[in-house]
C-alpha atoms as a PDB file:
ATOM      1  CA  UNK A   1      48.190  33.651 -58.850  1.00  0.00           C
ATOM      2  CA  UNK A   2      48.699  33.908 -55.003  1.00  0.00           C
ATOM      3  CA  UNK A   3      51.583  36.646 -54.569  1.00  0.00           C
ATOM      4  CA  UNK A   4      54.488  36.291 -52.308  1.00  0.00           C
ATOM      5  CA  UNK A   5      53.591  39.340 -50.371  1.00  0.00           C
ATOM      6  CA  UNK A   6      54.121  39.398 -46.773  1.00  0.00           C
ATOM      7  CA  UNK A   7      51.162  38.504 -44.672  1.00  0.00           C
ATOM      8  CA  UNK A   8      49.329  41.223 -43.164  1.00  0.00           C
ATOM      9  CA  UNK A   9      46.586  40.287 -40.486  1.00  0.00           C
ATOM     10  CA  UNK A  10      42.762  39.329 -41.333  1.00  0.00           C
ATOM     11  CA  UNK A  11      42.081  43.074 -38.945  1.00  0.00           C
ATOM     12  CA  UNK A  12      44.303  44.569 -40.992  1.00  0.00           C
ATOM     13  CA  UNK A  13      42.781  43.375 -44.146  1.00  0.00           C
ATOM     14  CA  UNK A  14      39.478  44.109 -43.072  1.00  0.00           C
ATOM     15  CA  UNK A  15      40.108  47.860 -41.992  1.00  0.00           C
ATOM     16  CA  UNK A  16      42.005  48.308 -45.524  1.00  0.00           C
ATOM     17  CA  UNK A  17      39.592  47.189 -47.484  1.00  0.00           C
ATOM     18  CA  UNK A  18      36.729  48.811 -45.577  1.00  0.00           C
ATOM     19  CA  UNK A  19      38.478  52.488 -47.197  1.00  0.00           C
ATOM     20  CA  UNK A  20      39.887  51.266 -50.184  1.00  0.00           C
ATOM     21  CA  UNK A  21      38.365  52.616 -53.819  1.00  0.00           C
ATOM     22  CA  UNK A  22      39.582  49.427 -55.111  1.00  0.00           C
ATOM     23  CA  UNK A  23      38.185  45.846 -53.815  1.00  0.00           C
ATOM     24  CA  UNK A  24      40.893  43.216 -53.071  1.00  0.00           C
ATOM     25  CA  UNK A  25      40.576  39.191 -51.454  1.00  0.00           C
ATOM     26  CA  UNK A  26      42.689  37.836 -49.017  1.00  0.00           C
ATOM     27  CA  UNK A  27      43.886  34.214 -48.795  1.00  0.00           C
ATOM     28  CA  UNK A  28      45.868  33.235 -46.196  1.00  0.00           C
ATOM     29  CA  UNK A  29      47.568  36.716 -44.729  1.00  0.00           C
ATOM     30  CA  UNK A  30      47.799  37.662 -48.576  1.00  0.00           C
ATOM     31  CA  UNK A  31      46.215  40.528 -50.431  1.00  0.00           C
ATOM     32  CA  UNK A  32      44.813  39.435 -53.649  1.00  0.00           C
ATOM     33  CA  UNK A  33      44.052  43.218 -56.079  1.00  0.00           C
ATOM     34  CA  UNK A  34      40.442  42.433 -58.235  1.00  0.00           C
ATOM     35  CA  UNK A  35      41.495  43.175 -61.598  1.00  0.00           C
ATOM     36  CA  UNK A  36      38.393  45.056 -64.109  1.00  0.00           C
ATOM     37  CA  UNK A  37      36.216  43.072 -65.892  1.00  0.00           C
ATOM     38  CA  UNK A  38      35.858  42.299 -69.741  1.00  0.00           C
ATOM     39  CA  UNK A  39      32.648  43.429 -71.288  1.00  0.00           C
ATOM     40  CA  UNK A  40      31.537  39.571 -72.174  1.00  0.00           C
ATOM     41  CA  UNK A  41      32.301  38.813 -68.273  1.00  0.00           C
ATOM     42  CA  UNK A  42      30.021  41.702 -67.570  1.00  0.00           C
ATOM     43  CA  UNK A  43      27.490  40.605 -70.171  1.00  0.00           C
ATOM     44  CA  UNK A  44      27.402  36.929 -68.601  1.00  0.00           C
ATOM     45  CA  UNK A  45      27.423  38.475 -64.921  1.00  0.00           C
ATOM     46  CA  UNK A  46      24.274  40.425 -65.353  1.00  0.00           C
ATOM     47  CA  UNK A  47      22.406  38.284 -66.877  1.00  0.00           C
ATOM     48  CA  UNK A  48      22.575  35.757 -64.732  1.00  0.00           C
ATOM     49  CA  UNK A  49      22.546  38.102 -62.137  1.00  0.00           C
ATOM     50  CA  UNK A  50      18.737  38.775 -64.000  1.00  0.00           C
ATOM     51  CA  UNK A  51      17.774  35.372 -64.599  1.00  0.00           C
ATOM     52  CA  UNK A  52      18.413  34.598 -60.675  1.00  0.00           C
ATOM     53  CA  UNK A  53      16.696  37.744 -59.927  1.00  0.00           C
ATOM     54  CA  UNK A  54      13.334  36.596 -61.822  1.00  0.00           C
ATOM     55  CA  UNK A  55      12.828  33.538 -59.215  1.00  0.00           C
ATOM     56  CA  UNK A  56      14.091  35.186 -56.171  1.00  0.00           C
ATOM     57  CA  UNK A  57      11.015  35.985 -54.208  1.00  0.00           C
ATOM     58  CA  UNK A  58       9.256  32.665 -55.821  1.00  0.00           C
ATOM     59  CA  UNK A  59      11.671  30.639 -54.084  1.00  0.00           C
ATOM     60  CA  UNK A  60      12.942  32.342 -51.370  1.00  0.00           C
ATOM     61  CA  UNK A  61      16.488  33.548 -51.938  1.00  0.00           C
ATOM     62  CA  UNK A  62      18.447  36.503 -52.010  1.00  0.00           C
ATOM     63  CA  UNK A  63      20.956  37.144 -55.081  1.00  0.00           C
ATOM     64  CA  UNK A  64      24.185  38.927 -54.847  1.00  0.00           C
ATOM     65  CA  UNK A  65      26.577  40.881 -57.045  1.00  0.00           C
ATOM     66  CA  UNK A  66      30.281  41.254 -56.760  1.00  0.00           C
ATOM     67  CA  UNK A  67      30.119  43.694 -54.249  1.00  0.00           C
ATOM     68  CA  UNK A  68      29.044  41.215 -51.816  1.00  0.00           C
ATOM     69  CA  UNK A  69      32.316  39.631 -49.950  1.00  0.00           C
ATOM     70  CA  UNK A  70      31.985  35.524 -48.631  1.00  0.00           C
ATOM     71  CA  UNK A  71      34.422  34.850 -46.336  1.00  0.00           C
ATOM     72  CA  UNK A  72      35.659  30.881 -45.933  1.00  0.00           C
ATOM     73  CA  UNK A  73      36.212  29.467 -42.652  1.00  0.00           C
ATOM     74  CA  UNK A  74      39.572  27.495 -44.463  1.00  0.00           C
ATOM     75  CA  UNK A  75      42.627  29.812 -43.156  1.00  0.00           C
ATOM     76  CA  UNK A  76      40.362  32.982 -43.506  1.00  0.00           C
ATOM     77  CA  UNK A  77      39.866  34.090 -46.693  1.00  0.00           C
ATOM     78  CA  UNK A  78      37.971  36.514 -48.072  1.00  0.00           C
ATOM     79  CA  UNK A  79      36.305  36.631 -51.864  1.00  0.00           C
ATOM     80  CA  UNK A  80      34.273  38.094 -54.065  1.00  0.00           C
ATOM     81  CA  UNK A  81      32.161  36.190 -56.037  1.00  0.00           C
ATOM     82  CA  UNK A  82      30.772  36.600 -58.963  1.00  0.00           C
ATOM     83  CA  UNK A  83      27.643  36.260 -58.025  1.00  0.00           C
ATOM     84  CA  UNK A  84      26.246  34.246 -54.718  1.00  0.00           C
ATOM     85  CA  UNK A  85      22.833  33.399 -53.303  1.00  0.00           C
ATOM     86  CA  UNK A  86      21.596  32.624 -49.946  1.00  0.00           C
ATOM     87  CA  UNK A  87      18.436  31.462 -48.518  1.00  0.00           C
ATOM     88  CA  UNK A  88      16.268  34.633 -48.081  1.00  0.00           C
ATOM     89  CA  UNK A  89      14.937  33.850 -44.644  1.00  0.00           C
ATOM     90  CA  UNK A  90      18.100  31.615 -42.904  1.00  0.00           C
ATOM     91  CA  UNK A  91      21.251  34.373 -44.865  1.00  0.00           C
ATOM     92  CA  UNK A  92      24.212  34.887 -41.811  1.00  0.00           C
ATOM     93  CA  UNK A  93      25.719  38.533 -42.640  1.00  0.00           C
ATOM     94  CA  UNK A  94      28.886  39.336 -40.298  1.00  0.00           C
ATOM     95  CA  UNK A  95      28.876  42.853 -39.131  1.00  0.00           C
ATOM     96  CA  UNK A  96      32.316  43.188 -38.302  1.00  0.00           C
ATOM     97  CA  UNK A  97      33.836  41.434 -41.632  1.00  0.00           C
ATOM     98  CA  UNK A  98      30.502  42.993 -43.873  1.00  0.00           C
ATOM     99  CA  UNK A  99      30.688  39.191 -44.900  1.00  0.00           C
ATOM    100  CA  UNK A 100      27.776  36.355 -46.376  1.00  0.00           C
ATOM    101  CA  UNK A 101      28.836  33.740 -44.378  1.00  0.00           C
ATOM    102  CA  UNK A 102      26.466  30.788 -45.558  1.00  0.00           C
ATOM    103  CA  UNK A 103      26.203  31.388 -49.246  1.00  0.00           C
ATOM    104  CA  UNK A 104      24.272  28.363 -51.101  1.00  0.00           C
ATOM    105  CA  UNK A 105      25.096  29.034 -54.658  1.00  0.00           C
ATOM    106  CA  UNK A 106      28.312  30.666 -55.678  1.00  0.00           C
ATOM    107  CA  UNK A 107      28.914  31.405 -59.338  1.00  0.00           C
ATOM    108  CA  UNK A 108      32.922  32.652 -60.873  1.00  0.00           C
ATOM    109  CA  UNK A 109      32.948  33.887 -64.321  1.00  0.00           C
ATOM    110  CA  UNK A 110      36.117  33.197 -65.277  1.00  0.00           C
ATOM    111  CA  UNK A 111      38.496  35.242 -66.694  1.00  0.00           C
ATOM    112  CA  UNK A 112      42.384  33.965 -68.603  1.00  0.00           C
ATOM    113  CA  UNK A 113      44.173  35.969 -65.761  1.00  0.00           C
ATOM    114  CA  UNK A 114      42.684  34.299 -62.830  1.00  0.00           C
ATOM    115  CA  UNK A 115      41.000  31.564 -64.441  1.00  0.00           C
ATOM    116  CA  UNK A 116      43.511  28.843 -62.325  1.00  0.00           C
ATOM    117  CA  UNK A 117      42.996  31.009 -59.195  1.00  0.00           C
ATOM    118  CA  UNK A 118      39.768  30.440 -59.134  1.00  0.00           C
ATOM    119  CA  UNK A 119      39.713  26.876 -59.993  1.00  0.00           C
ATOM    120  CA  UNK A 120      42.378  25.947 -57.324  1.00  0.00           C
ATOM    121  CA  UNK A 121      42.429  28.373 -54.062  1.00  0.00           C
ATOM    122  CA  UNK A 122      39.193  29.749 -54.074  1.00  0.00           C
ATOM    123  CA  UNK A 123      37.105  26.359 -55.075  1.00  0.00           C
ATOM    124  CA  UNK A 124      39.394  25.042 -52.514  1.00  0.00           C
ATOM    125  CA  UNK A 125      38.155  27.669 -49.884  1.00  0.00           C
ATOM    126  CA  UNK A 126      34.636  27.619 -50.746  1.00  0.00           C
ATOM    127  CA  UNK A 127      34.154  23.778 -50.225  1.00  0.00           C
ATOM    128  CA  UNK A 128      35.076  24.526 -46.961  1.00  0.00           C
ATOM    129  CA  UNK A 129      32.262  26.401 -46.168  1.00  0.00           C
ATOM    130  CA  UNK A 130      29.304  24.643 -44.673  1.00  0.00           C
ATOM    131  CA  UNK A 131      26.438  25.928 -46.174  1.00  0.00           C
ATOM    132  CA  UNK A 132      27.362  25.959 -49.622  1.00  0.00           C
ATOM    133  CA  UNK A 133      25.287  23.165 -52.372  1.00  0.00           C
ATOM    134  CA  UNK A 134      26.405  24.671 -55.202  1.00  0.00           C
ATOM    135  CA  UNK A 135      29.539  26.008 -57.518  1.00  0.00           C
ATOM    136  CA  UNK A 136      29.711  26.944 -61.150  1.00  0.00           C
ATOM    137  CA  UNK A 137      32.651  28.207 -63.435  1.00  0.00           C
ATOM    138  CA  UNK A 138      31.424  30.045 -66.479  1.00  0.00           C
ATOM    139  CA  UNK A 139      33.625  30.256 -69.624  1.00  0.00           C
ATOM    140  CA  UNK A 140      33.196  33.579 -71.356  1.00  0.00           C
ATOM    141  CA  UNK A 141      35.028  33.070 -74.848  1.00  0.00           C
ATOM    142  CA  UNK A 142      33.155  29.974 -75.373  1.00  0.00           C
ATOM    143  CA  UNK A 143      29.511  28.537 -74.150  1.00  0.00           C
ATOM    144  CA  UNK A 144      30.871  26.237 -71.489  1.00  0.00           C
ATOM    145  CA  UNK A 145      29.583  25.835 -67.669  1.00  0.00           C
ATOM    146  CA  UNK A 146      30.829  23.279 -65.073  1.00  0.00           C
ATOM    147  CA  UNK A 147      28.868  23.130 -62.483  1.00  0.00           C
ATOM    148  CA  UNK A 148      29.946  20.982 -59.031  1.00  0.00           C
ATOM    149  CA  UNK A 149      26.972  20.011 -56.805  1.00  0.00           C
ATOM    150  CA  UNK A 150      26.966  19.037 -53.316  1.00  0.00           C
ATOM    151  CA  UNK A 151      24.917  15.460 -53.039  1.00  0.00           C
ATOM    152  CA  UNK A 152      23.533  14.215 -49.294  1.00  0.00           C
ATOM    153  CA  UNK A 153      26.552  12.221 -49.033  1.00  0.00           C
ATOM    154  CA  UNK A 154      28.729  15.319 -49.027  1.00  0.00           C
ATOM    155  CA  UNK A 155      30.369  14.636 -51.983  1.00  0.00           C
ATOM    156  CA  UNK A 156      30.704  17.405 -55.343  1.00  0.00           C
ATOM    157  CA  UNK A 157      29.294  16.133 -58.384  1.00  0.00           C
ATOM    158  CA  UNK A 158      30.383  17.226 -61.809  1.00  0.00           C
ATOM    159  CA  UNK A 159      28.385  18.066 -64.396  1.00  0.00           C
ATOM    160  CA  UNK A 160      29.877  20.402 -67.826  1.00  0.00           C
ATOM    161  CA  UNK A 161      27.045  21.995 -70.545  1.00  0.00           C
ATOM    162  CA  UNK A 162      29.228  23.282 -74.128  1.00  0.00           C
ATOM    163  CA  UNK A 163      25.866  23.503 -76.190  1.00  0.00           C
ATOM    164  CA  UNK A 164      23.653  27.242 -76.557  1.00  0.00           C
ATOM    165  CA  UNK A 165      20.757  24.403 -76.224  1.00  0.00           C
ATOM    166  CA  UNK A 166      21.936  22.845 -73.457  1.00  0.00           C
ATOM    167  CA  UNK A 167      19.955  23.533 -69.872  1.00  0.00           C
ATOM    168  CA  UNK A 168      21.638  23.847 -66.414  1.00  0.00           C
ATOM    169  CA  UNK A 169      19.396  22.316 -64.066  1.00  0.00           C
ATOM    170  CA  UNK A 170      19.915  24.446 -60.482  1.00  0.00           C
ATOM    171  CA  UNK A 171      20.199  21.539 -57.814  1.00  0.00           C
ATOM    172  CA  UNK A 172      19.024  23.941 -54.985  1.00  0.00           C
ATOM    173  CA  UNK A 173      16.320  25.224 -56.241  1.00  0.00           C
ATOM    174  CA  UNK A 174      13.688  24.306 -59.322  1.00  0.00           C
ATOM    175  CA  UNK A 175      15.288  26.582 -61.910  1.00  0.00           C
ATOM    176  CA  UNK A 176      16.458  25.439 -65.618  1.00  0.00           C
ATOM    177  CA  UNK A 177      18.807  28.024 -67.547  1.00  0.00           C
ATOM    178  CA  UNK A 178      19.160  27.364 -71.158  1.00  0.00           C
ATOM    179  CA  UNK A 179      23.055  28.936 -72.225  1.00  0.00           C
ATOM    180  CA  UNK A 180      21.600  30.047 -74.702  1.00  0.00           C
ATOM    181  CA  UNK A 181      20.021  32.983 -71.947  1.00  0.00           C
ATOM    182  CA  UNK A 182      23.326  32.643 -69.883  1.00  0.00           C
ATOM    183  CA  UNK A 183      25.120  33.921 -73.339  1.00  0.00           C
ATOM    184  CA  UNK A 184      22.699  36.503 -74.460  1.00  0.00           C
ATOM    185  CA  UNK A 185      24.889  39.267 -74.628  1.00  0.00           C
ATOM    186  CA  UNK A 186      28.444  37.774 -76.386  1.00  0.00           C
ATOM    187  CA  UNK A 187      29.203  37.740 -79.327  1.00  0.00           C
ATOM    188  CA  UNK A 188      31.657  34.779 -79.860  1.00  0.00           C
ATOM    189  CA  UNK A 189      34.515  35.105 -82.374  1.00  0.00           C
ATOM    190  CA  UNK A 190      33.433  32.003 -84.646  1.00  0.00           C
ATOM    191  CA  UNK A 191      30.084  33.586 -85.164  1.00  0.00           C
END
């Protein structure tokens, strides 16, 4: 997925994509073009974008959309997550880079075209950022989540849910999200 571009500079990046109509990532010196979304990976974003929203104030975090870039301190990248949280009252925002720089939760909906992408490179970067507890991939042509958690020894712990019954428990915070609600809004071929 990573072109063989030639490198630009993280500046140079940065004042591209701060006039740019269309969003792009950077790993590495490369530039990275976001491609659009499907509907059901627009579905799936918002709402879990909504079910996050619902406990946001009760415990203390701020949610994010795609709009929101998280930079990696692993060779500087830049990314746009899906969707990311951070704690409400501790969240590091970088002026210059208009970067999160200590997301907690960060959440890809994956997609065929960058599905490895974001499973290699950009899982890669993100465990290199300090802050961060908790990852999930979300399948959107069939009900399937794998979600990595961070335990006290520093290690990521896997965990997969494949049933519309089936409950992610959020590590970070005291939230349960049946797929069922994750789902609402696909339509799945076998049905």
């Amino acid at each position: 997925m990573v072109s063989t571009l030639t490198k630009i500079s993280e500046d140079e990046y940065l004042e591209k994509e701060f006039v740019a109509f269309e969003k792009s990532e950077y790993f590495d010196g490369i530039i990275i073009p976001m491609a659009g979304v499907s509907y059901d990976h627009d579905g799936i974003t918002t709402e879990l974008l909504w079910l996050f929203k619902n406990f946001a104030r009760k415990y203390s975090f701020r949610v994010f959309s795609c709009d929101m870039r998280v930079c990696s301190p692993l060779v500087r990248t830049y990314f746009y997550p899906d969707i990311s949280l951070a704690m409400a009252d501790n969240e590091e925002f970088d002026e210059k880079s208009k970067c999160l720089l200590n997301p907690v939760l960060l959440i890809e909906v994956l997609s065929g075209s960058t599905e490895m992408y974001d499973k290699r490179e950009k899982w890669k970067a993100f465990r290199a950022i300090e802050s961060l507890k908790e990852y999930w991939f979300v399948a959107q042509d069939s009900p399937y989540i794998e979600q990595f958690t961070k335990n006290n020894q520093g290690e990521w712990v896997y965990k997969d849910y494949s049933e519309m019954e089936a409950v992610v428990e959020c590590k970070i915070f005291p939230i349960s999200l049946q797929l069922r609600d994750i789902y609402a809004q696909v339509r799945f071929k076998n049905q």
